[in-house]
PDB file of N, CA and C in Angstrom:
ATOM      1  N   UNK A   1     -10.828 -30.194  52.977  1.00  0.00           N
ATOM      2  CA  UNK A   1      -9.519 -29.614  53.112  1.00  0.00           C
ATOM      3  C   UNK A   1      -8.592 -30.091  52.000  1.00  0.00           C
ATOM      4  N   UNK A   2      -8.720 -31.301  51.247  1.00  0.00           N
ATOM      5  CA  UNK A   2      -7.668 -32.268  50.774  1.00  0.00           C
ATOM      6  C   UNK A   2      -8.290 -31.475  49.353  1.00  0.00           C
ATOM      7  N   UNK A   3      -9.498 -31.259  49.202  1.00  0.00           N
ATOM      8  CA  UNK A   3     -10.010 -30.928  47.856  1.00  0.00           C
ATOM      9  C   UNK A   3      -9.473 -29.403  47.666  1.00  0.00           C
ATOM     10  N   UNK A   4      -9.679 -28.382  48.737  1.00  0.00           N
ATOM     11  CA  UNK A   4      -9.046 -27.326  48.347  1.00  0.00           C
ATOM     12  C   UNK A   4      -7.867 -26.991  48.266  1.00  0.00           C
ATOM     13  N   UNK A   5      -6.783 -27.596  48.802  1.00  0.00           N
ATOM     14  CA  UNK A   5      -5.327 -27.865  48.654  1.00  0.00           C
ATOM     15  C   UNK A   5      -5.453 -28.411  46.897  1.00  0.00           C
ATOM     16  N   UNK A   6      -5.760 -29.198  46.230  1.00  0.00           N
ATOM     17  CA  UNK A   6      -5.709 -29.929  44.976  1.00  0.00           C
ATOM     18  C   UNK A   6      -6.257 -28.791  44.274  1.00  0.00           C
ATOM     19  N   UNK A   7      -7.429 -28.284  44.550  1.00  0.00           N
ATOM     20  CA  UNK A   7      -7.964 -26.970  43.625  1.00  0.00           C
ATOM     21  C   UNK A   7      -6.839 -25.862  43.704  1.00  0.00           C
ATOM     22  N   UNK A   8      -6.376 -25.519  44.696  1.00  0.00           N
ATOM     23  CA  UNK A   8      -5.606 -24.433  44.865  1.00  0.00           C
ATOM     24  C   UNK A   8      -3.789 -24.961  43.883  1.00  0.00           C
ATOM     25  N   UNK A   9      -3.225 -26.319  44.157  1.00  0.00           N
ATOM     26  CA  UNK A   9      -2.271 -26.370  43.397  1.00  0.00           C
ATOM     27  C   UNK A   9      -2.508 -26.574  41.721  1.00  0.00           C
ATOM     28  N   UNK A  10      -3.822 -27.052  41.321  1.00  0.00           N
ATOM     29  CA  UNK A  10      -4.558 -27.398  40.079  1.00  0.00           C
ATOM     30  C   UNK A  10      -4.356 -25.590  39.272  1.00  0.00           C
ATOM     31  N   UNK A  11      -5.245 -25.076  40.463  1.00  0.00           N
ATOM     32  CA  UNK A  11      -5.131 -23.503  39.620  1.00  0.00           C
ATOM     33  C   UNK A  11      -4.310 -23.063  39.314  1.00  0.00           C
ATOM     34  N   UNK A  12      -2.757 -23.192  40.337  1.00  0.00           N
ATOM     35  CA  UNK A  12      -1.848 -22.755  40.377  1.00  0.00           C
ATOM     36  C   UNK A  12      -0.676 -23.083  39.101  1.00  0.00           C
ATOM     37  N   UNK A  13      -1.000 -24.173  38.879  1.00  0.00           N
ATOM     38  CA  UNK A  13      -0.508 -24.164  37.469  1.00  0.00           C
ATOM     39  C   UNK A  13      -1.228 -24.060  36.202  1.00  0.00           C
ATOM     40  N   UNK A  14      -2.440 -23.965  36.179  1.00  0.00           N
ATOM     41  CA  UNK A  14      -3.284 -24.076  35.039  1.00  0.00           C
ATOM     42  C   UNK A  14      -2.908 -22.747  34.769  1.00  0.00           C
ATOM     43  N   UNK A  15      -3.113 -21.587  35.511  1.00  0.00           N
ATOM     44  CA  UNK A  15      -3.448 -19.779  35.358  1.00  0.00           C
ATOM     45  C   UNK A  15      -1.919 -19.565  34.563  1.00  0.00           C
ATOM     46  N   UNK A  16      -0.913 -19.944  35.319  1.00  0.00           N
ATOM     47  CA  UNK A  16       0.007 -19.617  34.444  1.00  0.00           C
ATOM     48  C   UNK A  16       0.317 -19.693  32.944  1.00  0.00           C
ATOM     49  N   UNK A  17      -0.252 -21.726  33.100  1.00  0.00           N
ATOM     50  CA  UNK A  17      -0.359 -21.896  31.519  1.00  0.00           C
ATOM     51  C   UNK A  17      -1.158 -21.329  30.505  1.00  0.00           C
ATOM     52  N   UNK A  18      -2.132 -20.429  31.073  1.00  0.00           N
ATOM     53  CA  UNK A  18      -3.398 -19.841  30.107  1.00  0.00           C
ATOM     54  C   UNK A  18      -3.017 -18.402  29.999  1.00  0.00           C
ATOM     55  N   UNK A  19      -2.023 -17.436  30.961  1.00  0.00           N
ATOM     56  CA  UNK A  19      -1.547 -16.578  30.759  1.00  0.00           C
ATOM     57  C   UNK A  19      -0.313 -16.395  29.574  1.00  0.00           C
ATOM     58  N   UNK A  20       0.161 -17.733  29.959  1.00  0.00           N
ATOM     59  CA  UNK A  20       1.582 -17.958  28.927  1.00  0.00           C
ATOM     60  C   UNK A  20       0.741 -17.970  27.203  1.00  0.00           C
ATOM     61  N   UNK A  21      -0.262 -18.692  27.543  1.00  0.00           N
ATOM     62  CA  UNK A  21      -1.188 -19.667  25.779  1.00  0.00           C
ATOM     63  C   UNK A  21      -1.604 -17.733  25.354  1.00  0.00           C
ATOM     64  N   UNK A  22      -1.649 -17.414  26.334  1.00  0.00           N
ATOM     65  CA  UNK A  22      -2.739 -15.910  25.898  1.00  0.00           C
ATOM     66  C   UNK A  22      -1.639 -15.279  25.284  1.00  0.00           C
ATOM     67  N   UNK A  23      -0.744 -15.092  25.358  1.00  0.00           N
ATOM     68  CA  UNK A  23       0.080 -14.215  25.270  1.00  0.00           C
ATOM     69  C   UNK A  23       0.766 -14.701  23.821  1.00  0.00           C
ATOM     70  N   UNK A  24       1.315 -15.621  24.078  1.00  0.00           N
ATOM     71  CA  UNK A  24       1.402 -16.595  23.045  1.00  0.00           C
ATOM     72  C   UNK A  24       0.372 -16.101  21.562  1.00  0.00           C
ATOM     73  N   UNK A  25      -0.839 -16.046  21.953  1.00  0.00           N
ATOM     74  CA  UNK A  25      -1.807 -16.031  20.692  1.00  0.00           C
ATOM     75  C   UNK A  25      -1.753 -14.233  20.182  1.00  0.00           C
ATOM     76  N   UNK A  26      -1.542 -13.527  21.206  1.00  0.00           N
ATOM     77  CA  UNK A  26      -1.665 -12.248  21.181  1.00  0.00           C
ATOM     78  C   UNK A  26      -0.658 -12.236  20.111  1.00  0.00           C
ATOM     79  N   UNK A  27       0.828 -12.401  20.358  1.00  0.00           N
ATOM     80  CA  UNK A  27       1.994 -12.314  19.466  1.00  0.00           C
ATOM     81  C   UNK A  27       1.808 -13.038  18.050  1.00  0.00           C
ATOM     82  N   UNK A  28       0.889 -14.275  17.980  1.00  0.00           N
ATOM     83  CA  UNK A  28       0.975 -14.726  17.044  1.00  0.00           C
ATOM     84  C   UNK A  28       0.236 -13.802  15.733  1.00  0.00           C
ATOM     85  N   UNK A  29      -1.149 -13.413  16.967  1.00  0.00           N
ATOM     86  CA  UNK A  29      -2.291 -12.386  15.939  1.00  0.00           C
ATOM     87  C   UNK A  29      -1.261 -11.531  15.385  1.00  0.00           C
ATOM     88  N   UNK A  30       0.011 -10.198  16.525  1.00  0.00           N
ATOM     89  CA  UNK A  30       0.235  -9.101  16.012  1.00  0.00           C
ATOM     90  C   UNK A  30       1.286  -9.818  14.561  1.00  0.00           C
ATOM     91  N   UNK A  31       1.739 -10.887  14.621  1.00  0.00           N
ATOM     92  CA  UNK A  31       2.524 -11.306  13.854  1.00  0.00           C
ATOM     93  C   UNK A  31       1.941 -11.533  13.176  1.00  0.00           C
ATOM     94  N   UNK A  32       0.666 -12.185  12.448  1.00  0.00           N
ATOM     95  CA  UNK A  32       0.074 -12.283  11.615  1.00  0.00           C
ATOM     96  C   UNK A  32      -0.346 -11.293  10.711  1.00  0.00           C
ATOM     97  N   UNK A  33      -0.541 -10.088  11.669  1.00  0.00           N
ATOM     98  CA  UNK A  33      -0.942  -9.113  10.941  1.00  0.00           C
ATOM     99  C   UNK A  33       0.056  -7.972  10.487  1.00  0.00           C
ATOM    100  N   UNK A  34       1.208  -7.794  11.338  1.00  0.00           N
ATOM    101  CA  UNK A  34       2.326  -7.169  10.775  1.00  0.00           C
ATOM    102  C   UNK A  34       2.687  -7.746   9.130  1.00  0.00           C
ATOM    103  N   UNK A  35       2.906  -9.318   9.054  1.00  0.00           N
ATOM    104  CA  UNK A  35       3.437  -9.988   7.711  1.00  0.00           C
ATOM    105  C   UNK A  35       2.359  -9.569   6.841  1.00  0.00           C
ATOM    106  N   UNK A  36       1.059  -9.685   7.004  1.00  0.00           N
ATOM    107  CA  UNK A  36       0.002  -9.142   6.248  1.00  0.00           C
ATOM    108  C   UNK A  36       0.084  -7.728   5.822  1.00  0.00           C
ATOM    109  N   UNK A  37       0.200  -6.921   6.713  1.00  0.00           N
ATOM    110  CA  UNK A  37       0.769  -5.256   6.121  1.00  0.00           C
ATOM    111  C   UNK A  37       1.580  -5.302   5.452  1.00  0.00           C
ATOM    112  N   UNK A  38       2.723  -5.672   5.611  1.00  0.00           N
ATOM    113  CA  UNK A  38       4.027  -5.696   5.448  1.00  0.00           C
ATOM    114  C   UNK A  38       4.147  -5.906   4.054  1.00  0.00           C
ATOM    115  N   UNK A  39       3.098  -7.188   3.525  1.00  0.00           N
ATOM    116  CA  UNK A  39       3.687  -7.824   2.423  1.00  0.00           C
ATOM    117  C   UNK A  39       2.459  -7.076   1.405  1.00  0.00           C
ATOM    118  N   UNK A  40       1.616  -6.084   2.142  1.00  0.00           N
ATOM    119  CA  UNK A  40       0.960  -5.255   1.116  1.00  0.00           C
ATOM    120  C   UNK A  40       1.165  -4.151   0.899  1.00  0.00           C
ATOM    121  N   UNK A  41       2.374  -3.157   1.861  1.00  0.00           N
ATOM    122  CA  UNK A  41       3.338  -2.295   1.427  1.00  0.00           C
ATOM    123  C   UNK A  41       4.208  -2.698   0.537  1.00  0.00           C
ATOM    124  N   UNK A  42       4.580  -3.414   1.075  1.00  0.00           N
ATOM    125  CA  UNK A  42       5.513  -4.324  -0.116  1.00  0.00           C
ATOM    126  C   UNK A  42       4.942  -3.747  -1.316  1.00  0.00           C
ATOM    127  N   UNK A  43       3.840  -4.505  -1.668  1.00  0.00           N
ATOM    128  CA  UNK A  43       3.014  -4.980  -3.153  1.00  0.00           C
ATOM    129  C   UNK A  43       3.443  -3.930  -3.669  1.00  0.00           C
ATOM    130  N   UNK A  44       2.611  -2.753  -3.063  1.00  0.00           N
ATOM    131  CA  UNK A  44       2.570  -1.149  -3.432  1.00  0.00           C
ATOM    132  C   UNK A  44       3.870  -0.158  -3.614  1.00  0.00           C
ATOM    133  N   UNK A  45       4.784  -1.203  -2.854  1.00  0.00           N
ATOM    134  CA  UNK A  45       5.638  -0.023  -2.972  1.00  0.00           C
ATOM    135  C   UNK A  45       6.695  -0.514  -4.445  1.00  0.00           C
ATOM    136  N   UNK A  46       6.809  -1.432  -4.998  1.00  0.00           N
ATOM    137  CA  UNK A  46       6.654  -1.921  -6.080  1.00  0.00           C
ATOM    138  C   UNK A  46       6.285  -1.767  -6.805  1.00  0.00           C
ATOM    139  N   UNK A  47       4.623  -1.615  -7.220  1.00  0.00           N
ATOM    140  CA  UNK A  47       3.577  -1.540  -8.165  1.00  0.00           C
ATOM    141  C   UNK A  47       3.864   0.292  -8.499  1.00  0.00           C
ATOM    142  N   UNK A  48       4.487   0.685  -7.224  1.00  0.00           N
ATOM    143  CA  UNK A  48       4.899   2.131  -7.157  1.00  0.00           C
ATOM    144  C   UNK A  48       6.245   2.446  -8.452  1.00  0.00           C
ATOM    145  N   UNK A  49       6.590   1.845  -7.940  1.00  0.00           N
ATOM    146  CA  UNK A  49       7.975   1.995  -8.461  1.00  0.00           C
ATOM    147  C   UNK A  49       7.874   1.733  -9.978  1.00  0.00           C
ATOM    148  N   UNK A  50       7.372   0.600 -10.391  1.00  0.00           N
ATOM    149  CA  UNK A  50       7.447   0.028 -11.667  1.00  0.00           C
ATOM    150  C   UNK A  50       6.434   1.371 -12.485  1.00  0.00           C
ATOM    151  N   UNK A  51       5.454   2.315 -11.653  1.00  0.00           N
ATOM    152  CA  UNK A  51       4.608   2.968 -12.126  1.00  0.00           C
ATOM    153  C   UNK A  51       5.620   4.420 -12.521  1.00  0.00           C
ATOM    154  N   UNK A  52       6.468   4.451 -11.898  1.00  0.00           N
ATOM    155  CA  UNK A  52       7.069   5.489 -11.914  1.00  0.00           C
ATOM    156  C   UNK A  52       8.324   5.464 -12.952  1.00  0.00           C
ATOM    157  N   UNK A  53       8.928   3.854 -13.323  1.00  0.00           N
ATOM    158  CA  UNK A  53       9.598   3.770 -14.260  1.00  0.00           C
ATOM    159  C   UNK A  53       8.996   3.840 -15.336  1.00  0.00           C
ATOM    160  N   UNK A  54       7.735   3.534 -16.160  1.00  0.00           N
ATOM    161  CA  UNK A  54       6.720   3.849 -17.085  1.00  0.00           C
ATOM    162  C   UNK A  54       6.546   5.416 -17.141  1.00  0.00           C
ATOM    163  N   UNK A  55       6.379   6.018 -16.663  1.00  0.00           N
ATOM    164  CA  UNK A  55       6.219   7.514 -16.333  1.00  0.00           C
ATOM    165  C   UNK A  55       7.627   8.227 -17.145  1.00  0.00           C
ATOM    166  N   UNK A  56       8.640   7.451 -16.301  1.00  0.00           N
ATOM    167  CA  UNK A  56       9.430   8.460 -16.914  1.00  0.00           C
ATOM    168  C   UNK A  56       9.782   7.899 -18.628  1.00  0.00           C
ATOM    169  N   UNK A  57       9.740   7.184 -18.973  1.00  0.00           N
ATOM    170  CA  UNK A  57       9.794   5.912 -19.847  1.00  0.00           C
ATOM    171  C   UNK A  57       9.046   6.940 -21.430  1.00  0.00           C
ATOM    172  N   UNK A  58       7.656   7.301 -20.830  1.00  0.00           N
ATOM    173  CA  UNK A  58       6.373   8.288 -21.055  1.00  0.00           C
ATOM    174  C   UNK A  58       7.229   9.421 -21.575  1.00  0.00           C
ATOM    175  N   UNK A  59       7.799   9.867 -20.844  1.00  0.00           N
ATOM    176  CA  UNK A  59       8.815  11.568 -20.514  1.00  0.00           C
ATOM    177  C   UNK A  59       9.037  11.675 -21.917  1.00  0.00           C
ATOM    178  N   UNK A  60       9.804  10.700 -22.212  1.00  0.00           N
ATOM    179  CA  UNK A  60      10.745  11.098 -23.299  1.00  0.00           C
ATOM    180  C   UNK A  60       9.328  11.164 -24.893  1.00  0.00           C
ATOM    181  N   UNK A  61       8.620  10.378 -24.792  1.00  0.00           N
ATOM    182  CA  UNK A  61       8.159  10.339 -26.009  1.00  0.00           C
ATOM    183  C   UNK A  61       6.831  11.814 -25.650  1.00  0.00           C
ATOM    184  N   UNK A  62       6.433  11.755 -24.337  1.00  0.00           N
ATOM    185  CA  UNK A  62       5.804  13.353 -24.641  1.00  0.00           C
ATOM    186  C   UNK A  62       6.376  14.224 -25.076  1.00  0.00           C
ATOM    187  N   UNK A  63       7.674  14.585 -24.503  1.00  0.00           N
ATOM    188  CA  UNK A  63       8.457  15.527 -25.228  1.00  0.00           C
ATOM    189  C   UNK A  63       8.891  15.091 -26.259  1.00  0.00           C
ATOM    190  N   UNK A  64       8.773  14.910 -27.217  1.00  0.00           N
ATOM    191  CA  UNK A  64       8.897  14.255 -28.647  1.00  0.00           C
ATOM    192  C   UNK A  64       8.367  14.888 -29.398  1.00  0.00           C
ATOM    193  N   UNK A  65       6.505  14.488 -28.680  1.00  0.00           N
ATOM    194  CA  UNK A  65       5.869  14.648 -30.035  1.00  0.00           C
ATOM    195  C   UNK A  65       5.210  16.208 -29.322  1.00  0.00           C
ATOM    196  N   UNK A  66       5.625  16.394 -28.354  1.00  0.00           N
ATOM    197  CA  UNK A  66       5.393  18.632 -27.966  1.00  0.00           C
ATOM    198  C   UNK A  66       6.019  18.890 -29.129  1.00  0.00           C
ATOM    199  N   UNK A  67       7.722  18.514 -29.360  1.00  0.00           N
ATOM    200  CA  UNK A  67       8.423  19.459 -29.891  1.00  0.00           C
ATOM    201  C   UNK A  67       7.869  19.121 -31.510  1.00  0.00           C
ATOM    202  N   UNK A  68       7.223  18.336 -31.647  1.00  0.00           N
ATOM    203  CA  UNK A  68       6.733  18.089 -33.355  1.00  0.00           C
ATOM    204  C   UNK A  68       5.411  18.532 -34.186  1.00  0.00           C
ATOM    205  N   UNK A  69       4.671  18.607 -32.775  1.00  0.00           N
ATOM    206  CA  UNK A  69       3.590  19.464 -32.853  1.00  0.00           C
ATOM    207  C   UNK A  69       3.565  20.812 -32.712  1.00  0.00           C
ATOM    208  N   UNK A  70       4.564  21.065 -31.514  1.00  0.00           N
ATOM    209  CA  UNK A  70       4.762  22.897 -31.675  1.00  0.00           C
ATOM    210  C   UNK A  70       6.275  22.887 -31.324  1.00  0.00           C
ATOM    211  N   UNK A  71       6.781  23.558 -32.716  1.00  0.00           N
ATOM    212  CA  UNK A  71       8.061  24.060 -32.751  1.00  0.00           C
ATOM    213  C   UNK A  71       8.366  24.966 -31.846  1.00  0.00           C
ATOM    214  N   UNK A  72       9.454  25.252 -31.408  1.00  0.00           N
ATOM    215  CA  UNK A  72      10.292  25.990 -30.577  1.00  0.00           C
ATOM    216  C   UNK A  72       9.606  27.090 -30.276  1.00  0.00           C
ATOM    217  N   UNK A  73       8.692  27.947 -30.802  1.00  0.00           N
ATOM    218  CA  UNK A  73       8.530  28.860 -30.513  1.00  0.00           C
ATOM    219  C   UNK A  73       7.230  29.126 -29.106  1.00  0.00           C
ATOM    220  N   UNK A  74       7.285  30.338 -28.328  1.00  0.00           N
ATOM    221  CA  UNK A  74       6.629  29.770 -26.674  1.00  0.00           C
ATOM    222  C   UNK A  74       6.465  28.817 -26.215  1.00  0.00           C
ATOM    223  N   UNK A  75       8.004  28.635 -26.222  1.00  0.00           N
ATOM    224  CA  UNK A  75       8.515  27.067 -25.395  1.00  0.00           C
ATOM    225  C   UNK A  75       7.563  27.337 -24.099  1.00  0.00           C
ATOM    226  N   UNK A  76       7.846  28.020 -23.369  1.00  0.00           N
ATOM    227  CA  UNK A  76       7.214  28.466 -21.821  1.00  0.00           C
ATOM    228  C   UNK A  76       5.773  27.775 -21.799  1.00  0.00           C
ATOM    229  N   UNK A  77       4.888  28.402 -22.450  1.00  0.00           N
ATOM    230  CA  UNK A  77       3.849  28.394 -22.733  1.00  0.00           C
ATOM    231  C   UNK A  77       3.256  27.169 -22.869  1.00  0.00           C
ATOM    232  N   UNK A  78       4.012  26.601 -24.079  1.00  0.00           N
ATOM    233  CA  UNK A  78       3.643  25.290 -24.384  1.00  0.00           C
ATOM    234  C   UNK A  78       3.947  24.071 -23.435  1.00  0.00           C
ATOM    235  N   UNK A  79       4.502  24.449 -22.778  1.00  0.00           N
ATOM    236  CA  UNK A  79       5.107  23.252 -21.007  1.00  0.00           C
ATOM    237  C   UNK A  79       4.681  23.699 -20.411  1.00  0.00           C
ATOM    238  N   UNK A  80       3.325  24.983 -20.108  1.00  0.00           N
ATOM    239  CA  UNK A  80       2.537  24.910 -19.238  1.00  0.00           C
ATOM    240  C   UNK A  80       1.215  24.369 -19.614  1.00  0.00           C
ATOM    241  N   UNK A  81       0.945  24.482 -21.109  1.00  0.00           N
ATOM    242  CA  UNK A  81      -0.487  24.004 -21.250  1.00  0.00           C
ATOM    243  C   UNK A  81      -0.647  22.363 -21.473  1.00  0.00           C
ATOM    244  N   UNK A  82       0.580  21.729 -21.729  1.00  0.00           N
ATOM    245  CA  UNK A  82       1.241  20.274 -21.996  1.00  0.00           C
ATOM    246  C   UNK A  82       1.173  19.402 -20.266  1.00  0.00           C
ATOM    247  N   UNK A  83       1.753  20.653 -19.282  1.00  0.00           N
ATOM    248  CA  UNK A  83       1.492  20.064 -18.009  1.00  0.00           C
ATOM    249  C   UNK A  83      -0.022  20.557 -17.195  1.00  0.00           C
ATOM    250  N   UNK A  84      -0.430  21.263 -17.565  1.00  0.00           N
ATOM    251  CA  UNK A  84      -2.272  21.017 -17.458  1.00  0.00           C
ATOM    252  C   UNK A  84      -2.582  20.060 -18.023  1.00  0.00           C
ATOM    253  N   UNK A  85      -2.343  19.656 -19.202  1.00  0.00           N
ATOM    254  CA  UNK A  85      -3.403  18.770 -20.162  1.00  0.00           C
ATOM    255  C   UNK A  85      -2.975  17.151 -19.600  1.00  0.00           C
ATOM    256  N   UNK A  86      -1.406  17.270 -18.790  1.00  0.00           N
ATOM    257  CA  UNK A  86      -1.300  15.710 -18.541  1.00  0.00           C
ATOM    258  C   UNK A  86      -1.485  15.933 -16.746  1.00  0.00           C
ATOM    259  N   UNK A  87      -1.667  16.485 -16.462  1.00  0.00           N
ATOM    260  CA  UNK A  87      -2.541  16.848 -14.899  1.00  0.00           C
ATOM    261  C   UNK A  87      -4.038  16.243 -14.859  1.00  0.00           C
ATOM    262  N   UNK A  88      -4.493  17.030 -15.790  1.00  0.00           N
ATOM    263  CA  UNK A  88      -6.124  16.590 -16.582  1.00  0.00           C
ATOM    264  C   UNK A  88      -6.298  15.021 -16.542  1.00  0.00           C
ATOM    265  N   UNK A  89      -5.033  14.490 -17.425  1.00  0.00           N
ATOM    266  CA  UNK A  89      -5.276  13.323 -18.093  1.00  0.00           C
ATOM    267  C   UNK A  89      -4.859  12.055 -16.693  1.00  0.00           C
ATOM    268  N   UNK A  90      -3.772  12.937 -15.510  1.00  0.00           N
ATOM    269  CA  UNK A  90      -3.459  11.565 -14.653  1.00  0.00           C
ATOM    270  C   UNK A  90      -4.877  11.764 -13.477  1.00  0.00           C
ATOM    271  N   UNK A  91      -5.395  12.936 -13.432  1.00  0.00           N
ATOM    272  CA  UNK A  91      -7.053  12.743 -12.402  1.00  0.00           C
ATOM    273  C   UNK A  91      -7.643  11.593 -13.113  1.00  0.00           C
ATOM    274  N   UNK A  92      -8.110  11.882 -14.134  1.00  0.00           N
ATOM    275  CA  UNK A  92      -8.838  10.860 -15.027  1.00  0.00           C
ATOM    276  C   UNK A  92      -8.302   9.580 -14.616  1.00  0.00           C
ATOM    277  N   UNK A  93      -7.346   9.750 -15.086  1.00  0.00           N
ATOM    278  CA  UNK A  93      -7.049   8.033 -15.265  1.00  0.00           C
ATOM    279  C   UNK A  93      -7.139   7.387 -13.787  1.00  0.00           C
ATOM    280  N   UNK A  94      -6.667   8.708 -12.736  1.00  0.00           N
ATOM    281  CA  UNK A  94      -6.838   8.013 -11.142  1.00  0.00           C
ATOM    282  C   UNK A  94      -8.146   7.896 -10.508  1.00  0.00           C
ATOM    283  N   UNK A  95      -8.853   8.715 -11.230  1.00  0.00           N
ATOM    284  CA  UNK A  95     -10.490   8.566 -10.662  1.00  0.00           C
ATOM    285  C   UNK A  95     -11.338   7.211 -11.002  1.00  0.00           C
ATOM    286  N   UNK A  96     -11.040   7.005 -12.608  1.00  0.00           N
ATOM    287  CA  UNK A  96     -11.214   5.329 -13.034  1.00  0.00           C
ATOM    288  C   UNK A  96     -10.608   4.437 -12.300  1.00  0.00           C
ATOM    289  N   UNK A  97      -9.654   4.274 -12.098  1.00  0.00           N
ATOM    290  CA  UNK A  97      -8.569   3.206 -11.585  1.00  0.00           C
ATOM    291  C   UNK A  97      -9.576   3.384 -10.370  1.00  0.00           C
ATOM    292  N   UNK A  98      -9.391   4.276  -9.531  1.00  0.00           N
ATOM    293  CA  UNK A  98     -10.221   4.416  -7.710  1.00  0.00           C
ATOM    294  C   UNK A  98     -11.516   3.607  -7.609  1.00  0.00           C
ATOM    295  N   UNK A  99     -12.131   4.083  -9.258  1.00  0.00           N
ATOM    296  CA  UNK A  99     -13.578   3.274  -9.154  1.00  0.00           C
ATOM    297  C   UNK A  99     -13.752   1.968  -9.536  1.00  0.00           C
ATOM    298  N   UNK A 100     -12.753   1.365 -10.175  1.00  0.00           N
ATOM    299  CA  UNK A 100     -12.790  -0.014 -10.146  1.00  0.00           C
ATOM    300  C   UNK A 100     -11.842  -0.756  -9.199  1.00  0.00           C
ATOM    301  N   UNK A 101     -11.394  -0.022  -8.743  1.00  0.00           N
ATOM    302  CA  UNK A 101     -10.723  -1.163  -7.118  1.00  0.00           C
ATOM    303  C   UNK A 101     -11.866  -1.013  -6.145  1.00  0.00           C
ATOM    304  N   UNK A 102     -12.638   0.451  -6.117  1.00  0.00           N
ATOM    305  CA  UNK A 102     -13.797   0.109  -5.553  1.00  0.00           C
ATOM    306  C   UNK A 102     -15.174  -0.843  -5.769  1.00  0.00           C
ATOM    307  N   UNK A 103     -15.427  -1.302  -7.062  1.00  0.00           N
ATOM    308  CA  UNK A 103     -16.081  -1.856  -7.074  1.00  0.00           C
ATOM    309  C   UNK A 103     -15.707  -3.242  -6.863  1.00  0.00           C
ATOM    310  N   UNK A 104     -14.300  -3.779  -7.319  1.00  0.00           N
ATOM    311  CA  UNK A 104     -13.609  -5.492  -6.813  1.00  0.00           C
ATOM    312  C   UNK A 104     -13.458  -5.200  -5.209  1.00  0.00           C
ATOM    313  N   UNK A 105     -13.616  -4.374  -4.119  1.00  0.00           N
ATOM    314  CA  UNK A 105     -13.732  -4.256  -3.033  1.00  0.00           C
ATOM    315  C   UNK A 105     -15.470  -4.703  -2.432  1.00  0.00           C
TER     316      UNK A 105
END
């Protein structure tokens, strides 16, 4: 009788404390892994940005050397075959880039 009274108040606080520890670890994991996302959106959304200031950076000297290579004449024309040819050129460069993060993966 004396032993199951002691088991029964023993449990009675242990369960709580292992519900509290559980819960506890649960929050710590999602927290662990939120800061982990978080700080690799981060990275990207950065690595984004700085990619996009280069780009436009780019802008000015493509249109530079369009207008030096082909004078004014079928302007139209020439800013459509200028934006194929750098369409062309950003697959490329994204299909390389894809295959070597795949292979350091």
């Amino acid at each position: 009788m004396v032993v199951r009274k002691l088991k029964g108040v023993v449990s009675s606080i242990i369960k709580p404390n292992w519900k509290q520890q559980s819960r506890q670890l649960t929050i710590g994991r999602e927290l662990e892994e939120f800061k982990k996302v978080f700080k690799d959106n981060f990275v990207t959304l950065i690595v984004s940005a700085f990619g996009v200031v280069a780009a436009l950076s780019w802008n000015e000297v493509v249109k530079e050397m369009i207008f030096v290579l082909f004078p004014q004449k079928g302007n139209l024309i020439v800013k459509i075959y200028t934006a194929i040819a750098i369409t062309i050129l950003s697959i490329f460069v994204t299909y390389l880039l894809s295959k070597l993060k795949t292979k350091k993966d």
